[in-house]
PDB file of N, CA and C in Angstrom:
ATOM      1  N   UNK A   1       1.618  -4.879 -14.328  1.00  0.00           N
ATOM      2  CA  UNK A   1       1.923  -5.587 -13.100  1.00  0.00           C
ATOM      3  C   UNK A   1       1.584  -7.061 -13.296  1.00  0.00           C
ATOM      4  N   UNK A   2       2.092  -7.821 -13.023  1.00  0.00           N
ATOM      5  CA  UNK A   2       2.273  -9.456 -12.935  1.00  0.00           C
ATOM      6  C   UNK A   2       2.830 -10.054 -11.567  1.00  0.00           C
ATOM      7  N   UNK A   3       2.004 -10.840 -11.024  1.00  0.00           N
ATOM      8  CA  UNK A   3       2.455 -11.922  -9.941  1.00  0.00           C
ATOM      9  C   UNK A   3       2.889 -13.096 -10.657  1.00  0.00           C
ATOM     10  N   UNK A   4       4.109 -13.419 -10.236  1.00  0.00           N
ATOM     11  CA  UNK A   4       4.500 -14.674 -10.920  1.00  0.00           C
ATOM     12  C   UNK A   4       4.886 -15.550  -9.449  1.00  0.00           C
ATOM     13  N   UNK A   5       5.228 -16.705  -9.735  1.00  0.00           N
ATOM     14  CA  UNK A   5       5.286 -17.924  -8.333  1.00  0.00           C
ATOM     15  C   UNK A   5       6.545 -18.358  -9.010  1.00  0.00           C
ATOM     16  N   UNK A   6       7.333 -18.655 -10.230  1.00  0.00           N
ATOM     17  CA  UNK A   6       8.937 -18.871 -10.555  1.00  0.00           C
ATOM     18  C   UNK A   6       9.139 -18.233 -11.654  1.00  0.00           C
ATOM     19  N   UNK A   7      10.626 -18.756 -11.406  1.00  0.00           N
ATOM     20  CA  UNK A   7      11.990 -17.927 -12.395  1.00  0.00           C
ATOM     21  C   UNK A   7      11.873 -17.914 -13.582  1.00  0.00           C
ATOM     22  N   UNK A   8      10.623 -18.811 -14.289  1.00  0.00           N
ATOM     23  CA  UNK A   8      10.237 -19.080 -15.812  1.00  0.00           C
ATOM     24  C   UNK A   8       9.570 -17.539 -16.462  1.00  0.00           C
ATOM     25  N   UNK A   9       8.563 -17.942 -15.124  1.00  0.00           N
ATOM     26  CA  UNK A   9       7.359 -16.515 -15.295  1.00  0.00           C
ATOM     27  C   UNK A   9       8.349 -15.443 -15.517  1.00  0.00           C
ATOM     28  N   UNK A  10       8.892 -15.044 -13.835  1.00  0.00           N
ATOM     29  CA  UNK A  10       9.951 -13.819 -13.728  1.00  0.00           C
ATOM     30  C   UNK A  10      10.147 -13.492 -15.579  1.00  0.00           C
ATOM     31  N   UNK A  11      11.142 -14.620 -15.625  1.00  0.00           N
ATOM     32  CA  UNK A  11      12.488 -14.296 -16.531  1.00  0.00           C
ATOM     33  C   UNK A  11      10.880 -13.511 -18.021  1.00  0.00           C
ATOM     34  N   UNK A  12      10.283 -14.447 -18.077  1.00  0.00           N
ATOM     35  CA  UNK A  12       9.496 -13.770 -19.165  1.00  0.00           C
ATOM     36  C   UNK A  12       8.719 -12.128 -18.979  1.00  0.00           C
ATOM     37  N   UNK A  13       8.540 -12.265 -17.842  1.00  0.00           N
ATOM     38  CA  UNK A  13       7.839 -10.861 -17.346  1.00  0.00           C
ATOM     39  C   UNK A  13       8.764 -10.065 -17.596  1.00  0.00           C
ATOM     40  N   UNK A  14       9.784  -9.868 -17.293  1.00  0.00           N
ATOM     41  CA  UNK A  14      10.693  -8.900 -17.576  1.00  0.00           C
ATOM     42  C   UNK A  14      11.384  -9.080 -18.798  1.00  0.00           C
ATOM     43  N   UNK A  15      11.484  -9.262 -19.493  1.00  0.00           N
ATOM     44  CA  UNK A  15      12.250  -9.854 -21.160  1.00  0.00           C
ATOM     45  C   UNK A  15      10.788  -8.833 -21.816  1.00  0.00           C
ATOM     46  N   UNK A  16       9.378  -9.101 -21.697  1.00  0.00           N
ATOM     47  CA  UNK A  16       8.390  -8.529 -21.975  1.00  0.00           C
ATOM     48  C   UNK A  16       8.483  -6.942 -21.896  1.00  0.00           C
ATOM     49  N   UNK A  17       8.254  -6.537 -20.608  1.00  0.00           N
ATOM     50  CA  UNK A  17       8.971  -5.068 -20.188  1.00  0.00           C
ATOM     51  C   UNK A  17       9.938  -4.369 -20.064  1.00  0.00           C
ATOM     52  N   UNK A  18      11.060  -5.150 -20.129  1.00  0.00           N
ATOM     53  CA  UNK A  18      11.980  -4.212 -21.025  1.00  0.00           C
ATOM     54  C   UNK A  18      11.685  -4.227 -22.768  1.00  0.00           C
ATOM     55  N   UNK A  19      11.365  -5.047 -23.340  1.00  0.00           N
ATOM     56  CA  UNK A  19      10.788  -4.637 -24.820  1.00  0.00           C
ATOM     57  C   UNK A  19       9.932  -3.802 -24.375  1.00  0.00           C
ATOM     58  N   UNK A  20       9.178  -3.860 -24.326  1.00  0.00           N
ATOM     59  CA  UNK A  20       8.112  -2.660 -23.888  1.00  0.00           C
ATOM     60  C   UNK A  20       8.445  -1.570 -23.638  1.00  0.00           C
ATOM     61  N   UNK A  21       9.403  -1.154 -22.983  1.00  0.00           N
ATOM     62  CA  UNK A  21       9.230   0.073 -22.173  1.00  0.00           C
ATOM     63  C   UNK A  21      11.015   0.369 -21.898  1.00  0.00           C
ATOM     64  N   UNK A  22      12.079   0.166 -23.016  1.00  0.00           N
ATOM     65  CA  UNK A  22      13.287  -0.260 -22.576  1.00  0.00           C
ATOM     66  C   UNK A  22      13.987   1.053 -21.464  1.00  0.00           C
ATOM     67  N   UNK A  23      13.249   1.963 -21.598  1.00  0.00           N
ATOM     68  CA  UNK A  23      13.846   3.277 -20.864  1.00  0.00           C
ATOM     69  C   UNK A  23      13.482   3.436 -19.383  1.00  0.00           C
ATOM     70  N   UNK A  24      12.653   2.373 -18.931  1.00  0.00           N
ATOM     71  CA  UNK A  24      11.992   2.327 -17.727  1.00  0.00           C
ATOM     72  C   UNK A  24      12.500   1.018 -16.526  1.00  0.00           C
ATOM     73  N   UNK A  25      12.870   1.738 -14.903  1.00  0.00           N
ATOM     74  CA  UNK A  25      13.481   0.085 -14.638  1.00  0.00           C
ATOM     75  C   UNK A  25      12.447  -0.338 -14.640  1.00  0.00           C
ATOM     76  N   UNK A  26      12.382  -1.934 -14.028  1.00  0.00           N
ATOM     77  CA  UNK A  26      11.372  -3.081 -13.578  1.00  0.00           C
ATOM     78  C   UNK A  26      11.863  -2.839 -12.283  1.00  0.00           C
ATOM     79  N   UNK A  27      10.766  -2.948 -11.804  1.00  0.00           N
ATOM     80  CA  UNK A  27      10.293  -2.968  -9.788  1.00  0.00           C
ATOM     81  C   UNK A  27       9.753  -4.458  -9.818  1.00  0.00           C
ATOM     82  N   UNK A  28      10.828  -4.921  -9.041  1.00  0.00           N
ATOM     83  CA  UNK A  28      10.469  -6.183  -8.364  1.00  0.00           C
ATOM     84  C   UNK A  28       9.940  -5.905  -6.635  1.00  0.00           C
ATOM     85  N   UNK A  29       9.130  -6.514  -6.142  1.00  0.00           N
ATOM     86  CA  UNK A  29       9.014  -6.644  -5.056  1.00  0.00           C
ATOM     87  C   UNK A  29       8.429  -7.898  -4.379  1.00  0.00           C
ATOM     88  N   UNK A  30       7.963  -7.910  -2.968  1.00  0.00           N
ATOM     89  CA  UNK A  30       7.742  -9.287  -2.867  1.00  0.00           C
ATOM     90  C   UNK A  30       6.421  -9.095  -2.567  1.00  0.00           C
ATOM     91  N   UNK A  31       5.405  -9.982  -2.687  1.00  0.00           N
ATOM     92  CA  UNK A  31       4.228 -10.331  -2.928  1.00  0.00           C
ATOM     93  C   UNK A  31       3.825 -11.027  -1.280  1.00  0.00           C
ATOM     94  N   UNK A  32       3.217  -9.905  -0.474  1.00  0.00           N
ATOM     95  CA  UNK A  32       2.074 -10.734   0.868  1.00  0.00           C
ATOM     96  C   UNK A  32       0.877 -11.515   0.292  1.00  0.00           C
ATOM     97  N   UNK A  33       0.877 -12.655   0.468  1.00  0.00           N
ATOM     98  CA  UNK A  33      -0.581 -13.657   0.049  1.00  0.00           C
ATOM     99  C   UNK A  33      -1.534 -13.175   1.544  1.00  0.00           C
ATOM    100  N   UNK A  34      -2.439 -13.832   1.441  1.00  0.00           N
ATOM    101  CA  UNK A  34      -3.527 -13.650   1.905  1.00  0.00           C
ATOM    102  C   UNK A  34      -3.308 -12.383   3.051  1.00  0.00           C
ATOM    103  N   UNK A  35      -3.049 -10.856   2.742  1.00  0.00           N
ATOM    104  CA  UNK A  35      -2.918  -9.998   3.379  1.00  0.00           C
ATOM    105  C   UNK A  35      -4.110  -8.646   2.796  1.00  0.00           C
ATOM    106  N   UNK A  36      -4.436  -8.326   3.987  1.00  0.00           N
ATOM    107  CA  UNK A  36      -5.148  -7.118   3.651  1.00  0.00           C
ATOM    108  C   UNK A  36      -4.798  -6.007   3.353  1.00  0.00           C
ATOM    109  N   UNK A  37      -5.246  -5.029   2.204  1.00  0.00           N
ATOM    110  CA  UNK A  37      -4.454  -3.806   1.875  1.00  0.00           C
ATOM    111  C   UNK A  37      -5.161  -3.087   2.691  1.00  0.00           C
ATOM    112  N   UNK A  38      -4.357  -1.626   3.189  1.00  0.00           N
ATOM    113  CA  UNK A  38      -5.436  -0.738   3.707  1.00  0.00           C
ATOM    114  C   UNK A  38      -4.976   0.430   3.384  1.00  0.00           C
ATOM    115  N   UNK A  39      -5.595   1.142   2.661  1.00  0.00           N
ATOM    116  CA  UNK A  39      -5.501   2.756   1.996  1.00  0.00           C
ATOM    117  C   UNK A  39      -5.906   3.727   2.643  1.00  0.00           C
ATOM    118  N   UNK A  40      -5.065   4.473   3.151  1.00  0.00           N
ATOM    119  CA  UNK A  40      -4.775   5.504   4.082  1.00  0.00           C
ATOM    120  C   UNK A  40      -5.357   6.950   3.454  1.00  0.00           C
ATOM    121  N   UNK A  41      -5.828   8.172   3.633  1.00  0.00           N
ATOM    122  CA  UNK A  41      -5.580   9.043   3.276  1.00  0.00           C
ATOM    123  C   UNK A  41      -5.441  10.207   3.954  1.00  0.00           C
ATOM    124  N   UNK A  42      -4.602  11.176   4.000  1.00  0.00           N
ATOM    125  CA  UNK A  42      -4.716  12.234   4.797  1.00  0.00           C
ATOM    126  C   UNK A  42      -3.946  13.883   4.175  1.00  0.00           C
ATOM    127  N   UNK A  43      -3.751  14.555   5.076  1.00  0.00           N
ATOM    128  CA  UNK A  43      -3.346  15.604   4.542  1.00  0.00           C
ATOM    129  C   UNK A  43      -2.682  16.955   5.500  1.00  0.00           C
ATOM    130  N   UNK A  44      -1.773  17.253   5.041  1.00  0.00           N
ATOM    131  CA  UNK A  44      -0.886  18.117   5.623  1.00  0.00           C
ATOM    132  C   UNK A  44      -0.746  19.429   5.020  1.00  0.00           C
ATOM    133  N   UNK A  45      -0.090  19.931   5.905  1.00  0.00           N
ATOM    134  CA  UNK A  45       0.469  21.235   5.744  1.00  0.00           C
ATOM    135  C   UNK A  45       2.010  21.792   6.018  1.00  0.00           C
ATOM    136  N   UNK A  46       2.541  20.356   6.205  1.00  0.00           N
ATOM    137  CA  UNK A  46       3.950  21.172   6.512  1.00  0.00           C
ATOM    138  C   UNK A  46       4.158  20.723   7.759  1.00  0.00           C
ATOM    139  N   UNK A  47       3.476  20.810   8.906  1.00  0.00           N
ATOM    140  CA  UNK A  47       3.808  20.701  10.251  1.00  0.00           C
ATOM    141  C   UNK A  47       2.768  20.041  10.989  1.00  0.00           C
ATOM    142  N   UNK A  48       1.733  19.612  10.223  1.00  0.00           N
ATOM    143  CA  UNK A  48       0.396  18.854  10.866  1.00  0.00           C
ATOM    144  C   UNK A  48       0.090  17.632   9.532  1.00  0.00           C
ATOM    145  N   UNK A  49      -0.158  16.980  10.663  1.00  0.00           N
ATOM    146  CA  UNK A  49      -0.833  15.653   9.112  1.00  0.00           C
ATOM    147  C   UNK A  49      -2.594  15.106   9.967  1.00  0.00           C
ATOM    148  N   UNK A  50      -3.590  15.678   9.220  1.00  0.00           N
ATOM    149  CA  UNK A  50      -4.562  14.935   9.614  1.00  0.00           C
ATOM    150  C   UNK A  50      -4.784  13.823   8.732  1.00  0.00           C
ATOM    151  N   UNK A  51      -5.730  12.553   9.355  1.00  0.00           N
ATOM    152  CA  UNK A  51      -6.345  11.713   8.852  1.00  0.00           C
ATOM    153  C   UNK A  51      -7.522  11.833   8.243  1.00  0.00           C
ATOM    154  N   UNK A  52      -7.933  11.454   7.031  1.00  0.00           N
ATOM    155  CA  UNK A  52      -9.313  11.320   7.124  1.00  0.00           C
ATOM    156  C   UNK A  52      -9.552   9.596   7.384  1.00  0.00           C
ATOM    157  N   UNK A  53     -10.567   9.761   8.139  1.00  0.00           N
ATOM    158  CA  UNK A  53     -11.121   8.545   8.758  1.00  0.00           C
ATOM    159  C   UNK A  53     -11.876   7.786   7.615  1.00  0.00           C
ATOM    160  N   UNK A  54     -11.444   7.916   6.905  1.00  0.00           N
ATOM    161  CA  UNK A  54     -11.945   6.835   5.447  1.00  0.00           C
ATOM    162  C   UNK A  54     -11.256   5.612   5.193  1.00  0.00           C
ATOM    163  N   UNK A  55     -10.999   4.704   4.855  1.00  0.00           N
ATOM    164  CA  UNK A  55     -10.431   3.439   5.024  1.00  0.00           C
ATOM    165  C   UNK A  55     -10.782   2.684   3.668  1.00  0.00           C
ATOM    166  N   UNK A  56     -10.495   2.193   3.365  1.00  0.00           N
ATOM    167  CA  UNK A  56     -10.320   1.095   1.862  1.00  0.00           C
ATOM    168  C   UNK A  56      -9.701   0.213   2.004  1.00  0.00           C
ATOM    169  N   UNK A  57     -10.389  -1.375   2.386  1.00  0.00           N
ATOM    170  CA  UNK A  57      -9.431  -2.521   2.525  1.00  0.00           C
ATOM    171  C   UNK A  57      -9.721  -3.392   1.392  1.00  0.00           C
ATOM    172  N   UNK A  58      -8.643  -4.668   0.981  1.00  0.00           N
ATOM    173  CA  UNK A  58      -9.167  -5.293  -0.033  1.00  0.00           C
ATOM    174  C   UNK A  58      -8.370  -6.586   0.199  1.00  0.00           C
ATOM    175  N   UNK A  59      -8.700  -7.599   0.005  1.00  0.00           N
ATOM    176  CA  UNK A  59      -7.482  -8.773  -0.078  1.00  0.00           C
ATOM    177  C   UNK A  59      -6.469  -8.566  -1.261  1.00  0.00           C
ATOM    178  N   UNK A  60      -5.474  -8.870  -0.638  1.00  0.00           N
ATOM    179  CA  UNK A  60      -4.522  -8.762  -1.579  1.00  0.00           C
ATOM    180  C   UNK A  60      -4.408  -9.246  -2.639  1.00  0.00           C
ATOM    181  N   UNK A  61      -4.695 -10.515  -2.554  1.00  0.00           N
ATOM    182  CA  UNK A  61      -4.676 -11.296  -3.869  1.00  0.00           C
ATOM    183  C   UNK A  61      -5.691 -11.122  -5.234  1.00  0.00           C
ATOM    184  N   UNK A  62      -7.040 -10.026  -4.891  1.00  0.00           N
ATOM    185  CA  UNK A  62      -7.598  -9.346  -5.708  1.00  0.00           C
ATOM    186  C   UNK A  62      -7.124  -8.993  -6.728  1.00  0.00           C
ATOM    187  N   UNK A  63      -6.880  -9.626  -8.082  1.00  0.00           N
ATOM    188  CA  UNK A  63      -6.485  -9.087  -9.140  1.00  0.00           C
ATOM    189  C   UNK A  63      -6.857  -7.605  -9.356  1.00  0.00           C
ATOM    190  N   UNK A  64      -8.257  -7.168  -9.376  1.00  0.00           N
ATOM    191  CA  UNK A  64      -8.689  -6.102  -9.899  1.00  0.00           C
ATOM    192  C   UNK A  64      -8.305  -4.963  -8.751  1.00  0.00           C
ATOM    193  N   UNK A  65      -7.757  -5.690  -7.380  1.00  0.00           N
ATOM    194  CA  UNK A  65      -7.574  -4.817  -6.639  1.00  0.00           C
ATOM    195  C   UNK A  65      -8.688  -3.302  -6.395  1.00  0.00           C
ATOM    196  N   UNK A  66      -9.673  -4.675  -5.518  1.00  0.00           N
ATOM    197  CA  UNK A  66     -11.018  -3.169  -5.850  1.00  0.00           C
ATOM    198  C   UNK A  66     -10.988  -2.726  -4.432  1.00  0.00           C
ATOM    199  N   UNK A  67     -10.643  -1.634  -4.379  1.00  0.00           N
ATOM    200  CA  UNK A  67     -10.945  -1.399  -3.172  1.00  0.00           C
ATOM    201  C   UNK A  67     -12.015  -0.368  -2.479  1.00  0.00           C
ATOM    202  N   UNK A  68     -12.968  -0.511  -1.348  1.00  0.00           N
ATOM    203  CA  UNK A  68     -13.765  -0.457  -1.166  1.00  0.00           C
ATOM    204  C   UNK A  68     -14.229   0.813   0.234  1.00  0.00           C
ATOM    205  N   UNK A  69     -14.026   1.617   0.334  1.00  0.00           N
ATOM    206  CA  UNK A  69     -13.852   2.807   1.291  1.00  0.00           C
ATOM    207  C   UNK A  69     -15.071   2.456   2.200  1.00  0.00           C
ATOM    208  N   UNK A  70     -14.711   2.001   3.453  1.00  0.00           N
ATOM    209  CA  UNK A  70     -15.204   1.871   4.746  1.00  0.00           C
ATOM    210  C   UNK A  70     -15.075   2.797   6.111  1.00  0.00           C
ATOM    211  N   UNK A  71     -15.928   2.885   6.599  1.00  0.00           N
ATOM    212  CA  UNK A  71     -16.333   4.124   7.623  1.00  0.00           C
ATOM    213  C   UNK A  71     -17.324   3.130   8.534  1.00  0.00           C
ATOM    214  N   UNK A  72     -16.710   2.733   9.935  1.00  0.00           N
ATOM    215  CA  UNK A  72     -15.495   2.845  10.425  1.00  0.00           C
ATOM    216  C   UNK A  72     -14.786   1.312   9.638  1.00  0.00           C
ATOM    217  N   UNK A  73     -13.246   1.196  10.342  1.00  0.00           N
ATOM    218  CA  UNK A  73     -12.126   0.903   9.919  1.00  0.00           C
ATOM    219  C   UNK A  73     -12.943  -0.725   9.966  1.00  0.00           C
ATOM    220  N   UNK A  74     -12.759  -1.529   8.808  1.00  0.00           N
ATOM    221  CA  UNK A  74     -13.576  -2.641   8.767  1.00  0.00           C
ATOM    222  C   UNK A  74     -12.333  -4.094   8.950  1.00  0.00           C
ATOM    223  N   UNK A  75     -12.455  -4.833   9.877  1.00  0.00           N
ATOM    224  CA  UNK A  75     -11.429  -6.186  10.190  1.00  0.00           C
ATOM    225  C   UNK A  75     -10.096  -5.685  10.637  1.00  0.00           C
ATOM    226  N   UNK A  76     -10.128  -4.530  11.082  1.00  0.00           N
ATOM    227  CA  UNK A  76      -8.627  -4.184  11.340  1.00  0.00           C
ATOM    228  C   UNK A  76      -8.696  -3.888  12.949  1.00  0.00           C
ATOM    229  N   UNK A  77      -7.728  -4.417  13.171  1.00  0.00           N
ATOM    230  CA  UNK A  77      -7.373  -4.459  15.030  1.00  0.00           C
ATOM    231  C   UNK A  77      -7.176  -3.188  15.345  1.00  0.00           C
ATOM    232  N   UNK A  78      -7.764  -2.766  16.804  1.00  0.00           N
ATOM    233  CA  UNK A  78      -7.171  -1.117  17.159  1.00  0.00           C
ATOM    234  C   UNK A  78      -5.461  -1.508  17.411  1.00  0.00           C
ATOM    235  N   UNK A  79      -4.943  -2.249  17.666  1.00  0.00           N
ATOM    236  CA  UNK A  79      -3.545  -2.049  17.765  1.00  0.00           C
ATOM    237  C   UNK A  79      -3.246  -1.701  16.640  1.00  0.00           C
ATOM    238  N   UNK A  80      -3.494  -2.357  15.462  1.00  0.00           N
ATOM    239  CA  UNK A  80      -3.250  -1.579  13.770  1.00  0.00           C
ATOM    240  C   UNK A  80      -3.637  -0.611  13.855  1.00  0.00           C
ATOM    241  N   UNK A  81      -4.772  -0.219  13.820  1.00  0.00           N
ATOM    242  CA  UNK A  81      -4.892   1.118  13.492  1.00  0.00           C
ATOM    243  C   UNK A  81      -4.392   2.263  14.603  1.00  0.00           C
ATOM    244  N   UNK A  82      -4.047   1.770  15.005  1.00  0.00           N
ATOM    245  CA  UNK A  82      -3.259   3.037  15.939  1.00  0.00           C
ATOM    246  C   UNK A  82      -1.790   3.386  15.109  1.00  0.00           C
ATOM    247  N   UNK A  83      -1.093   2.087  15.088  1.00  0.00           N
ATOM    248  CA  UNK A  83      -0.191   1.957  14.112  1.00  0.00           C
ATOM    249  C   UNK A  83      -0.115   2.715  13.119  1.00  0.00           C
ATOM    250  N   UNK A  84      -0.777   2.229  12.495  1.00  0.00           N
ATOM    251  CA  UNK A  84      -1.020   2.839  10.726  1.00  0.00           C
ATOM    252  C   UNK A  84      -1.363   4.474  11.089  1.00  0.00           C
ATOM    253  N   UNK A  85      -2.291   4.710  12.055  1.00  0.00           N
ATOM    254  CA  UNK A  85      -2.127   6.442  12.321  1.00  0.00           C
ATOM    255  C   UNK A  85      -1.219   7.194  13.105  1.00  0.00           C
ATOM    256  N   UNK A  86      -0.387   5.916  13.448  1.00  0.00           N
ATOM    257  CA  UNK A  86       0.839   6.728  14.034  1.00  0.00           C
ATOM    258  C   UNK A  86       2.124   6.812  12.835  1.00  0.00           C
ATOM    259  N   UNK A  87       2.107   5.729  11.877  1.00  0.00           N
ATOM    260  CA  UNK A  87       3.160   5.740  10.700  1.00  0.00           C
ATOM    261  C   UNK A  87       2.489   7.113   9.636  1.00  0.00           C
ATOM    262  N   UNK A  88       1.512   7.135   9.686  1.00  0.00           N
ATOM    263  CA  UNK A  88       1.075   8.049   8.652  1.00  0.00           C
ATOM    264  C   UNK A  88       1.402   9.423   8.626  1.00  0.00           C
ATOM    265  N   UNK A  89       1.154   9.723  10.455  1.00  0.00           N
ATOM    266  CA  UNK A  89       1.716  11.180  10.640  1.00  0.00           C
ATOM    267  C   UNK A  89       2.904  11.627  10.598  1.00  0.00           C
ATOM    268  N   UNK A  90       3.485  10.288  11.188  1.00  0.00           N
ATOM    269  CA  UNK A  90       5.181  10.152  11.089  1.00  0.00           C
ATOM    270  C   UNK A  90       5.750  10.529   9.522  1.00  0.00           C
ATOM    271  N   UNK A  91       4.957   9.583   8.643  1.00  0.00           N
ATOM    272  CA  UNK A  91       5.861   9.860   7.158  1.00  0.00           C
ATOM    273  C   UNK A  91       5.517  11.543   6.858  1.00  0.00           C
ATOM    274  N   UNK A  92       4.511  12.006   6.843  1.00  0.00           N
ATOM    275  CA  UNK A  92       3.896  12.880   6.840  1.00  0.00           C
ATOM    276  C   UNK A  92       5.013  14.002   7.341  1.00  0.00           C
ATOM    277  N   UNK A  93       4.692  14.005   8.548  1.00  0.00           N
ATOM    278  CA  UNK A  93       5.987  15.569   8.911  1.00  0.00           C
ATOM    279  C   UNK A  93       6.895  14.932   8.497  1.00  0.00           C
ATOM    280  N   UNK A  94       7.663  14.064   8.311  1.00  0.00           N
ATOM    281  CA  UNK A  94       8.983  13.577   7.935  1.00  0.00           C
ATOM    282  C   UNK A  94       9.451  14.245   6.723  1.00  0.00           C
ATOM    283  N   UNK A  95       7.710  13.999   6.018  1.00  0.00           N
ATOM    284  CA  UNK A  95       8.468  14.577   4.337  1.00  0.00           C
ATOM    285  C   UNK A  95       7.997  16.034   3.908  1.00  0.00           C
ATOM    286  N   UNK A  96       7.657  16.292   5.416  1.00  0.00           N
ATOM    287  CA  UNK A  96       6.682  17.790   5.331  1.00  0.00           C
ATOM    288  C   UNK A  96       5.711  18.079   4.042  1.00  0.00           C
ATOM    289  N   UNK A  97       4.949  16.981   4.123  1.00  0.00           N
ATOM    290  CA  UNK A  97       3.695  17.257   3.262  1.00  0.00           C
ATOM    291  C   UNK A  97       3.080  18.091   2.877  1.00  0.00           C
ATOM    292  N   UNK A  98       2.494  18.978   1.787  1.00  0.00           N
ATOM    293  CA  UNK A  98       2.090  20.063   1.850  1.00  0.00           C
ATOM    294  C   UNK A  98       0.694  19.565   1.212  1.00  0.00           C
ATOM    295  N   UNK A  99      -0.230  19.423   1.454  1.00  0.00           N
ATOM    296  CA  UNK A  99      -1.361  18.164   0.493  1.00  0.00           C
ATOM    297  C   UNK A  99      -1.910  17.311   0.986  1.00  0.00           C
ATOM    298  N   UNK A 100      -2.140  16.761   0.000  1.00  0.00           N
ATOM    299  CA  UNK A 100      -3.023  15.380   0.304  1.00  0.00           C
ATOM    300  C   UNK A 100      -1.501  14.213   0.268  1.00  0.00           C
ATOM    301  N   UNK A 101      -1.575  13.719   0.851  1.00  0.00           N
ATOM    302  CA  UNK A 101      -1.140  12.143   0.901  1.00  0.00           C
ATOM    303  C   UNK A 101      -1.778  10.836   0.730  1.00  0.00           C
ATOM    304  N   UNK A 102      -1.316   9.744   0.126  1.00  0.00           N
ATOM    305  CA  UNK A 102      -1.914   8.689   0.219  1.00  0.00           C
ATOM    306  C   UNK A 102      -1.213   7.457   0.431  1.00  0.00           C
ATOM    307  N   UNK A 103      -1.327   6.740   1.625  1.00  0.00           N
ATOM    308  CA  UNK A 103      -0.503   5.620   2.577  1.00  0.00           C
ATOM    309  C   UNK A 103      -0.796   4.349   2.321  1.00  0.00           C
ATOM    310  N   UNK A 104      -0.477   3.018   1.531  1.00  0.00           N
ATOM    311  CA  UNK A 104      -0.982   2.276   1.403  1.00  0.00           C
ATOM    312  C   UNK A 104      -0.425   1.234   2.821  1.00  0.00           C
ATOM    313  N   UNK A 105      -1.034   0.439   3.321  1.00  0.00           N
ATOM    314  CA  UNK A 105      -0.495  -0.551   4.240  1.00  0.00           C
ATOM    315  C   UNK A 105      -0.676  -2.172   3.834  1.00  0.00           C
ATOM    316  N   UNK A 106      -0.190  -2.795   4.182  1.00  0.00           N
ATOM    317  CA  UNK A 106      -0.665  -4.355   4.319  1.00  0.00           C
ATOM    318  C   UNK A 106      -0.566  -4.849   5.650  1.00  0.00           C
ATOM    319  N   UNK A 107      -1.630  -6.065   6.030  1.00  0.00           N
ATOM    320  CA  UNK A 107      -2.030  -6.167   7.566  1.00  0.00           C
ATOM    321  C   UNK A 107      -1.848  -7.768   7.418  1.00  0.00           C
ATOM    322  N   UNK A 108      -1.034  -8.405   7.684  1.00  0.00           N
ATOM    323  CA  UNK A 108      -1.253 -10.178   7.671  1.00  0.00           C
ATOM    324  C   UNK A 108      -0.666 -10.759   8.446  1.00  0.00           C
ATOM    325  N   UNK A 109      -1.968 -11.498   8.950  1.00  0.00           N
ATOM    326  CA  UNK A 109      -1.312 -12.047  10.625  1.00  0.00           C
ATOM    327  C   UNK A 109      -1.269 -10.800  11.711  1.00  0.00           C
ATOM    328  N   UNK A 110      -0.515 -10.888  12.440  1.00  0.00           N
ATOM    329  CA  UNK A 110      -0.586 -10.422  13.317  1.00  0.00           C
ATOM    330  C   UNK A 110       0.633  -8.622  13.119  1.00  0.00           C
ATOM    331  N   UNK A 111       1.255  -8.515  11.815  1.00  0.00           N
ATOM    332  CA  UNK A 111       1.876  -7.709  11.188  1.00  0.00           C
ATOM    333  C   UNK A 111       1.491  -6.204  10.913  1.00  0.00           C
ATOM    334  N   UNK A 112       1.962  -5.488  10.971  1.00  0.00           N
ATOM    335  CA  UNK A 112       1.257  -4.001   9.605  1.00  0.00           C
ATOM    336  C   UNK A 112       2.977  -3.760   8.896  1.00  0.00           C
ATOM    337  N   UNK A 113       2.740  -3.662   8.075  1.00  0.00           N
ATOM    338  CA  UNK A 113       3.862  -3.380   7.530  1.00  0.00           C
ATOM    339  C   UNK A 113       2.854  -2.113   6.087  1.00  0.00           C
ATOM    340  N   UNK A 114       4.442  -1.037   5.811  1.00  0.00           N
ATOM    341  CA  UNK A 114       4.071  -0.096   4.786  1.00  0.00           C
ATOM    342  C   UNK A 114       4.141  -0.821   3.668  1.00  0.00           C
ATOM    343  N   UNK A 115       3.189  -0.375   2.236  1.00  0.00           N
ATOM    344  CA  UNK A 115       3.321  -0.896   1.330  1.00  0.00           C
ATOM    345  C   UNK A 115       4.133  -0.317   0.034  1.00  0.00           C
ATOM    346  N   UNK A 116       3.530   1.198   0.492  1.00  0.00           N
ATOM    347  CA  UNK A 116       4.229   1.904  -0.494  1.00  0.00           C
ATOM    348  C   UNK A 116       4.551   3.564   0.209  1.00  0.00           C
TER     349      UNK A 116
END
């Protein structure tokens, strides 16, 4: 994984990984700056999705991307987190989960958007 800021970087990042790896695509996506990640986890059965109330936030821009499991939900607005536990259950029966799941979010500004 590489953050690049222009078309120099890009063009080399990928010229790199396809040598690398020529059988595999490249995932581009776009990059939230100063946004908080928040790692979801929960688990279903098919027709129920619970939460566990565990939480992991990190700034985004964290290279090492460490993230840090908090109990309760740490800098995050109850309007988010209502959110984020209402998208979670949603994807959840949607894809009739049978397991564990794991929901990543990003929170910046006044936003929640899914991450993955």
């Amino acid at each position: 994984m590489a953050i690049v800021y222009d078309e120099a970087h890009l063009e080399g990042y990928v010229r790199e990984a396809v040598r690398a790896s020529p059988e595999h695509p490249v995932l581009v996506d776009s990059f939230l700056e100063d946004a908080y990640e928040v790692d979801v986890d929960a688990l279903g059965d098919g027709e129920r999705v619970v939460i566990a109330e565990s939480w992991s936030t990190s700034k985004r821009r964290d290279p090492q991307r460490r993230l840090l499991p908090v109990l309760p939900p740490y800098k995050i607005a109850p309007r988010h987190l209502d959110t984020i536990r209402d998208m979670t259950r949603r994807l959840g029966l949607k894809l009739k989960v049978r397991g564990l799941m794991n929901v990543q979010f990003a929170i910046r500004g006044t936003r929640s958007t899914s991450s993955r």
